[in-house]
PDB file of N, CA and C in Angstrom:
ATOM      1  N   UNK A   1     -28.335  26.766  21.633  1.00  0.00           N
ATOM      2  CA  UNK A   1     -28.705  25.404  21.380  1.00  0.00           C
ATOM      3  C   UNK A   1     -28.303  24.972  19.971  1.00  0.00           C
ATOM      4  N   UNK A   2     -28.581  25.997  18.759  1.00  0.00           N
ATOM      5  CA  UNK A   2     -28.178  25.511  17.296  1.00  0.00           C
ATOM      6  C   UNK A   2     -26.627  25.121  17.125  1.00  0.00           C
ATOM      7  N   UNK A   3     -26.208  26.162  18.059  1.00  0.00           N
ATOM      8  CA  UNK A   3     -24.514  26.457  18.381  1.00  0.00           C
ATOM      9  C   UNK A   3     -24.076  25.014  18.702  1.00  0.00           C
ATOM     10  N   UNK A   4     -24.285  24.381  19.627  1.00  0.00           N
ATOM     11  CA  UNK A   4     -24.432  23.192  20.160  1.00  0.00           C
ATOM     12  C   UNK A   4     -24.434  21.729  19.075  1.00  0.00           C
ATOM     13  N   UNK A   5     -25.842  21.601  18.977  1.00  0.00           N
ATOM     14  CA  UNK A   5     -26.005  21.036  17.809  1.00  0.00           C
ATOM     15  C   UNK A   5     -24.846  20.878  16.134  1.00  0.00           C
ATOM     16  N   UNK A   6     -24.624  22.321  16.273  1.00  0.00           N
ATOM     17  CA  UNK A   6     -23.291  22.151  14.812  1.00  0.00           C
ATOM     18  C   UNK A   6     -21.958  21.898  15.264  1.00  0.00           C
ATOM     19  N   UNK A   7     -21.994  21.558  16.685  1.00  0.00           N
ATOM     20  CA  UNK A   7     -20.678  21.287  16.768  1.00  0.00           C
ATOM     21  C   UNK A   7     -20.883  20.594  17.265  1.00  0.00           C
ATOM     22  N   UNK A   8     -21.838  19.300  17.863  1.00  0.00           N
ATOM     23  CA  UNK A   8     -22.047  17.987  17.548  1.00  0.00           C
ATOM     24  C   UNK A   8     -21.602  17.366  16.510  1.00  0.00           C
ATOM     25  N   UNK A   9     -22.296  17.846  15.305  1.00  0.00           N
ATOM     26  CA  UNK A   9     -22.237  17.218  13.844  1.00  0.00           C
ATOM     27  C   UNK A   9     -20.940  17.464  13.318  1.00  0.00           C
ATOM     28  N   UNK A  10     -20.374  18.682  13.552  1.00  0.00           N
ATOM     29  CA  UNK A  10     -18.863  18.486  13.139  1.00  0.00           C
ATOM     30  C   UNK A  10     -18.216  17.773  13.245  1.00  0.00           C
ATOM     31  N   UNK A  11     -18.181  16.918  14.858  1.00  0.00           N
ATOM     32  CA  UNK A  11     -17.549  16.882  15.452  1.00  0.00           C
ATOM     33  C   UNK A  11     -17.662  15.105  15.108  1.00  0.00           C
ATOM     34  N   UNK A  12     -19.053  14.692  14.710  1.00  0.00           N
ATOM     35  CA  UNK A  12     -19.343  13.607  14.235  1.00  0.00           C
ATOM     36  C   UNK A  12     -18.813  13.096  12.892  1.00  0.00           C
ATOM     37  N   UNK A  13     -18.889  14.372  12.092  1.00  0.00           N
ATOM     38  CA  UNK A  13     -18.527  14.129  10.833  1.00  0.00           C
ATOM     39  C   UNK A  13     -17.029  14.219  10.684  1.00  0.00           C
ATOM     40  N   UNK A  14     -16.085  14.687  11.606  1.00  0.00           N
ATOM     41  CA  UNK A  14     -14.953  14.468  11.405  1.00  0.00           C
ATOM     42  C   UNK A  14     -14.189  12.924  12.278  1.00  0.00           C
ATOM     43  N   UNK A  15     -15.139  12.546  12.986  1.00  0.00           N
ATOM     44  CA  UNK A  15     -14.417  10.937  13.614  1.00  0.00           C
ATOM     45  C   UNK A  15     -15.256  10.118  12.417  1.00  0.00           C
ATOM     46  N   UNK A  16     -15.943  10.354  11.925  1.00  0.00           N
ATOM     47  CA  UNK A  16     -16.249   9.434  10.572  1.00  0.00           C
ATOM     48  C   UNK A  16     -15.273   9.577   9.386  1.00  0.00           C
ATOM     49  N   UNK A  17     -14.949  10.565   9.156  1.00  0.00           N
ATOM     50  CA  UNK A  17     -13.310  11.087   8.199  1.00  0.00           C
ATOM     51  C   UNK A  17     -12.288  10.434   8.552  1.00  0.00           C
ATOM     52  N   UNK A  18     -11.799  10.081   9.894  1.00  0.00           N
ATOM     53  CA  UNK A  18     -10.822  10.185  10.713  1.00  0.00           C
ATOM     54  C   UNK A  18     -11.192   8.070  10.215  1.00  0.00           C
ATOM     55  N   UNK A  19     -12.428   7.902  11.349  1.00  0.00           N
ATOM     56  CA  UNK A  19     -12.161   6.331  10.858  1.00  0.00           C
ATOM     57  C   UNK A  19     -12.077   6.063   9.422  1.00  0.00           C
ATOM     58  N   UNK A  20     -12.791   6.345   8.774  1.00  0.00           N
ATOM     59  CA  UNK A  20     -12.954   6.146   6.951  1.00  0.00           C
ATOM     60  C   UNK A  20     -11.248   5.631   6.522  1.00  0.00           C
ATOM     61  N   UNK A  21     -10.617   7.393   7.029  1.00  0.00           N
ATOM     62  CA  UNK A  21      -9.713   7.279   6.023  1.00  0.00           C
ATOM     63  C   UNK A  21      -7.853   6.019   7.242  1.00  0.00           C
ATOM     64  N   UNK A  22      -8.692   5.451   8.170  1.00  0.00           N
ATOM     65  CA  UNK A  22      -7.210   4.792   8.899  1.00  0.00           C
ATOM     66  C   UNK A  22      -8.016   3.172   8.359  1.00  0.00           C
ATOM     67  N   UNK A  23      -9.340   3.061   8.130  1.00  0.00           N
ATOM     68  CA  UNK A  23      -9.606   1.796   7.488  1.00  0.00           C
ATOM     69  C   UNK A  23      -9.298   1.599   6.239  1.00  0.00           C
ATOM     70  N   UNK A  24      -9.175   2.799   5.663  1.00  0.00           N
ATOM     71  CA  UNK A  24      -8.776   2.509   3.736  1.00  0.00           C
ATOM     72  C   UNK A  24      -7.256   2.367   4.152  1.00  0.00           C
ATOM     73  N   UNK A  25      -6.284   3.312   5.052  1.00  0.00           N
ATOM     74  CA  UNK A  25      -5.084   2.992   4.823  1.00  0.00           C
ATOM     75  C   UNK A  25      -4.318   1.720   5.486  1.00  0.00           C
ATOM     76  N   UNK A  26      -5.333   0.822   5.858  1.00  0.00           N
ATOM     77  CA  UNK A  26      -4.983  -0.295   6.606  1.00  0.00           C
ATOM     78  C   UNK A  26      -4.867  -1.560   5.420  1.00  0.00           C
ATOM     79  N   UNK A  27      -5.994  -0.892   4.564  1.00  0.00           N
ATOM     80  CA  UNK A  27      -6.141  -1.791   3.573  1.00  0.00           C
ATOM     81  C   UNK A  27      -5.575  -2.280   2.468  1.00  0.00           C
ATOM     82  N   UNK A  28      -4.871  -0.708   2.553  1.00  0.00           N
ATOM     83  CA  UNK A  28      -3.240  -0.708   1.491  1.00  0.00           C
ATOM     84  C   UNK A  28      -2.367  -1.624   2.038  1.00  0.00           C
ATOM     85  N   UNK A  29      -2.228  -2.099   2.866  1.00  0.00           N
ATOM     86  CA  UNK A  29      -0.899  -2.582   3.858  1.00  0.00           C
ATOM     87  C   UNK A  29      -1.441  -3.804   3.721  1.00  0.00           C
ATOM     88  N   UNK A  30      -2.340  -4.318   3.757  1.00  0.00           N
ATOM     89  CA  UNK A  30      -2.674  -5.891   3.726  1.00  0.00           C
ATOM     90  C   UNK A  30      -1.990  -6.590   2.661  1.00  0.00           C
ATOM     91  N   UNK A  31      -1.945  -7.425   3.015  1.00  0.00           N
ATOM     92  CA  UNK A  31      -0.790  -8.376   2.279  1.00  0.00           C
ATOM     93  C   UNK A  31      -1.651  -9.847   1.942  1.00  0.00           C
ATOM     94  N   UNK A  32      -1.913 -10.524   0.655  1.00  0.00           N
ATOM     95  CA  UNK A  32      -2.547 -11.950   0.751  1.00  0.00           C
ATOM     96  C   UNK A  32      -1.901 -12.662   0.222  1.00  0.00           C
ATOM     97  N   UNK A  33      -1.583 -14.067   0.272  1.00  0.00           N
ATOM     98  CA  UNK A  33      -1.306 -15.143  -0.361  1.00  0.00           C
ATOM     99  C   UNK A  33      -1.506 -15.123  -1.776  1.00  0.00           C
ATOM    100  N   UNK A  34      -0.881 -15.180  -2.829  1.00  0.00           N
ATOM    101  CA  UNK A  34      -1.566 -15.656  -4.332  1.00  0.00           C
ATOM    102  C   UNK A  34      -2.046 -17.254  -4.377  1.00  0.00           C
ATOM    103  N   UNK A  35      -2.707 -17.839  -5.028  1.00  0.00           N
ATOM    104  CA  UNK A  35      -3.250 -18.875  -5.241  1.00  0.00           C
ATOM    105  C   UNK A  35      -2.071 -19.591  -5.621  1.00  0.00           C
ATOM    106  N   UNK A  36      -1.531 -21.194  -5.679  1.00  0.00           N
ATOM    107  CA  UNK A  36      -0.676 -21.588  -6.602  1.00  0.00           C
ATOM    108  C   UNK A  36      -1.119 -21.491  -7.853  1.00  0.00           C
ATOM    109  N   UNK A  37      -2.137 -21.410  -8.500  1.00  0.00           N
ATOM    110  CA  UNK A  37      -2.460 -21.748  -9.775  1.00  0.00           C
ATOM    111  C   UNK A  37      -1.879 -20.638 -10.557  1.00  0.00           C
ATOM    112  N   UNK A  38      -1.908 -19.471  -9.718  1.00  0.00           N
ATOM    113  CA  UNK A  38      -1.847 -17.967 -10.427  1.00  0.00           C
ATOM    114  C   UNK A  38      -0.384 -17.627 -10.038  1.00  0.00           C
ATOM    115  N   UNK A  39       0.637 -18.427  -9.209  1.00  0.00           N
ATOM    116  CA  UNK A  39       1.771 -17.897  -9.033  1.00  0.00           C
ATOM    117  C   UNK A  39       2.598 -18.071 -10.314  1.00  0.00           C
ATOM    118  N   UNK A  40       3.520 -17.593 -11.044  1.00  0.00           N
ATOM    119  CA  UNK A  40       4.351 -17.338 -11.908  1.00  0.00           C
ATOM    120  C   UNK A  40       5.920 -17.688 -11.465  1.00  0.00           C
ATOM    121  N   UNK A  41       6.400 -18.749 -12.365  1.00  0.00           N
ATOM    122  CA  UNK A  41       8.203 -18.794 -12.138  1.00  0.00           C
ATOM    123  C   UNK A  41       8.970 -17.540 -12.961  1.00  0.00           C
ATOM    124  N   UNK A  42       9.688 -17.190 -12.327  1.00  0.00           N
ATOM    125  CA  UNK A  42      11.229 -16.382 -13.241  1.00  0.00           C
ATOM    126  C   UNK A  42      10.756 -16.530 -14.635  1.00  0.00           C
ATOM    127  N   UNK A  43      10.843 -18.024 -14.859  1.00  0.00           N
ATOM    128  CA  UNK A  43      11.272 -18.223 -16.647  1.00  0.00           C
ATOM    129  C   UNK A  43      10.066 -17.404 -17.301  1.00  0.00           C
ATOM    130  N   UNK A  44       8.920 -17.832 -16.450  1.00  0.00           N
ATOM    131  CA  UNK A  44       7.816 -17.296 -17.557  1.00  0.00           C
ATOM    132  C   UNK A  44       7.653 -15.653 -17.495  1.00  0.00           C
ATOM    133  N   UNK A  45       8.560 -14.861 -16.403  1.00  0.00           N
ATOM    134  CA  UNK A  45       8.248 -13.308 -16.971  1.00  0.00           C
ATOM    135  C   UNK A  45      10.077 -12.656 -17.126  1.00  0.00           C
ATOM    136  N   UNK A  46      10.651 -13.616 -17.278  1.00  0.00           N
ATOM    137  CA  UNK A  46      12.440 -13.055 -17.890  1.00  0.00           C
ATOM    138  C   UNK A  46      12.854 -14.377 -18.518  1.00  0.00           C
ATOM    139  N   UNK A  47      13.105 -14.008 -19.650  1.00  0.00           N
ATOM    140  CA  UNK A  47      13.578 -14.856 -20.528  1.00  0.00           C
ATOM    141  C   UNK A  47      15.090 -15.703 -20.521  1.00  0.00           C
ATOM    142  N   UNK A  48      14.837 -17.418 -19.900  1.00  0.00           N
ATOM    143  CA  UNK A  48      15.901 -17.934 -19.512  1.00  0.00           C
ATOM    144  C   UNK A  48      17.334 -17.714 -19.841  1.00  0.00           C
ATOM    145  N   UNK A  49      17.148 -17.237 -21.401  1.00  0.00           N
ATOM    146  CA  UNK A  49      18.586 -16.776 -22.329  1.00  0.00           C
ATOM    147  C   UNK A  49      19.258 -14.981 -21.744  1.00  0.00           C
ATOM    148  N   UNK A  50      18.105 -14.507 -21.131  1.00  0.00           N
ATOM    149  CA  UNK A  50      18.508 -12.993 -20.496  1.00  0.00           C
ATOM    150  C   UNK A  50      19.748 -13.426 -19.564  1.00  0.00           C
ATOM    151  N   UNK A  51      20.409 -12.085 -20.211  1.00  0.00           N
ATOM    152  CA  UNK A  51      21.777 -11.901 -19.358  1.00  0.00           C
ATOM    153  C   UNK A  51      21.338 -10.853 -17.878  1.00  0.00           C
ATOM    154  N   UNK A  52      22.025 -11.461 -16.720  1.00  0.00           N
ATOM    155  CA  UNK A  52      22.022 -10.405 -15.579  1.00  0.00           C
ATOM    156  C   UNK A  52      22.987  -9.286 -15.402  1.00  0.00           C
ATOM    157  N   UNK A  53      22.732  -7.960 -15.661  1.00  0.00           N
ATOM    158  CA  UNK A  53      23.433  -6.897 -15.418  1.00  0.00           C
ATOM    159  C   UNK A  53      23.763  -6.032 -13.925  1.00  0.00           C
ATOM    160  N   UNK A  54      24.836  -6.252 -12.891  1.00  0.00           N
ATOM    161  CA  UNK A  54      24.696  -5.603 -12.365  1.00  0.00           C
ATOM    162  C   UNK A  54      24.497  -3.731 -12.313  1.00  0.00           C
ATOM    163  N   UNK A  55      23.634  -3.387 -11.626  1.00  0.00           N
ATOM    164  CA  UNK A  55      23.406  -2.026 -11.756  1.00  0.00           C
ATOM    165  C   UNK A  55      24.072  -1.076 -10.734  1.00  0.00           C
ATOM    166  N   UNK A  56      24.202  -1.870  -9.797  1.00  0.00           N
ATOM    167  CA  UNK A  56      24.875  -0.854  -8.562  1.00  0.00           C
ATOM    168  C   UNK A  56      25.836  -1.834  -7.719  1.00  0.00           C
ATOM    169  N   UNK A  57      26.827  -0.803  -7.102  1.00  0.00           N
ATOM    170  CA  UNK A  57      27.753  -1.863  -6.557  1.00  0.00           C
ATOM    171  C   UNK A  57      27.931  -1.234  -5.336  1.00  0.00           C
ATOM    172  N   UNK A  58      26.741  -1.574  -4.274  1.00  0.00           N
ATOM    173  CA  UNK A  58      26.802  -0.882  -3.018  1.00  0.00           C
ATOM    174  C   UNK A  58      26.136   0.862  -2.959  1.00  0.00           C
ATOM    175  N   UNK A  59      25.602   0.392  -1.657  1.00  0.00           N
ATOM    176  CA  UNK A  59      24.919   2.145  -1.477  1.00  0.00           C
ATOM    177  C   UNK A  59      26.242   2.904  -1.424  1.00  0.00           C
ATOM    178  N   UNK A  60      27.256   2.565  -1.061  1.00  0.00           N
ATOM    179  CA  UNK A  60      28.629   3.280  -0.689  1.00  0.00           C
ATOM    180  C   UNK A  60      28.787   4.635  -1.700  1.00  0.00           C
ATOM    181  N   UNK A  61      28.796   4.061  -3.313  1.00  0.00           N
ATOM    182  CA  UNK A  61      28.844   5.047  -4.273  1.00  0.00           C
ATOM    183  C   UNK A  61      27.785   6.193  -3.998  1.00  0.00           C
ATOM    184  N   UNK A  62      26.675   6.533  -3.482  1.00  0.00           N
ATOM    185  CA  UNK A  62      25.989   7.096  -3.178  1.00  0.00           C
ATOM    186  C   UNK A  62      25.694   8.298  -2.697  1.00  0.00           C
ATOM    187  N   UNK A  63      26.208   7.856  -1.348  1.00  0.00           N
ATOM    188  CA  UNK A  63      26.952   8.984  -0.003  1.00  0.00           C
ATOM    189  C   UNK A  63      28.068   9.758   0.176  1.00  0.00           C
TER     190      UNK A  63
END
């Protein structure tokens, strides 16, 4: 019967693990709207006078 009983509770305590951890990783993935007030243009986080450097010219060089 004790036998029983602990592998109830295991068995409980691991679908509580199991949901816990697919609701936290759902939560990573959520995606929200920013407010307009709080959205940001280009100019205000790269400086209009910044030059653009290309860095790569195709995955091709790569492979």
């Amino acid at each position: 019967m004790k036998k029983k009983f602990g592998v109830t509770i295991a068995v409980l305590i691991a679908l509580c693990l199991a949901t816990a951890t697919f609701v936290g990783a759902k939560s990573l993935y959520e995606t929200k709207k920013v407010p307009k007030g709080e959205r940001h243009r280009i100019s205000e986080i790269i400086h209009p006078s910044a030059k653009w450097e290309k860095v790569v010219d195709g995955a091709a060089n790569f492979f």
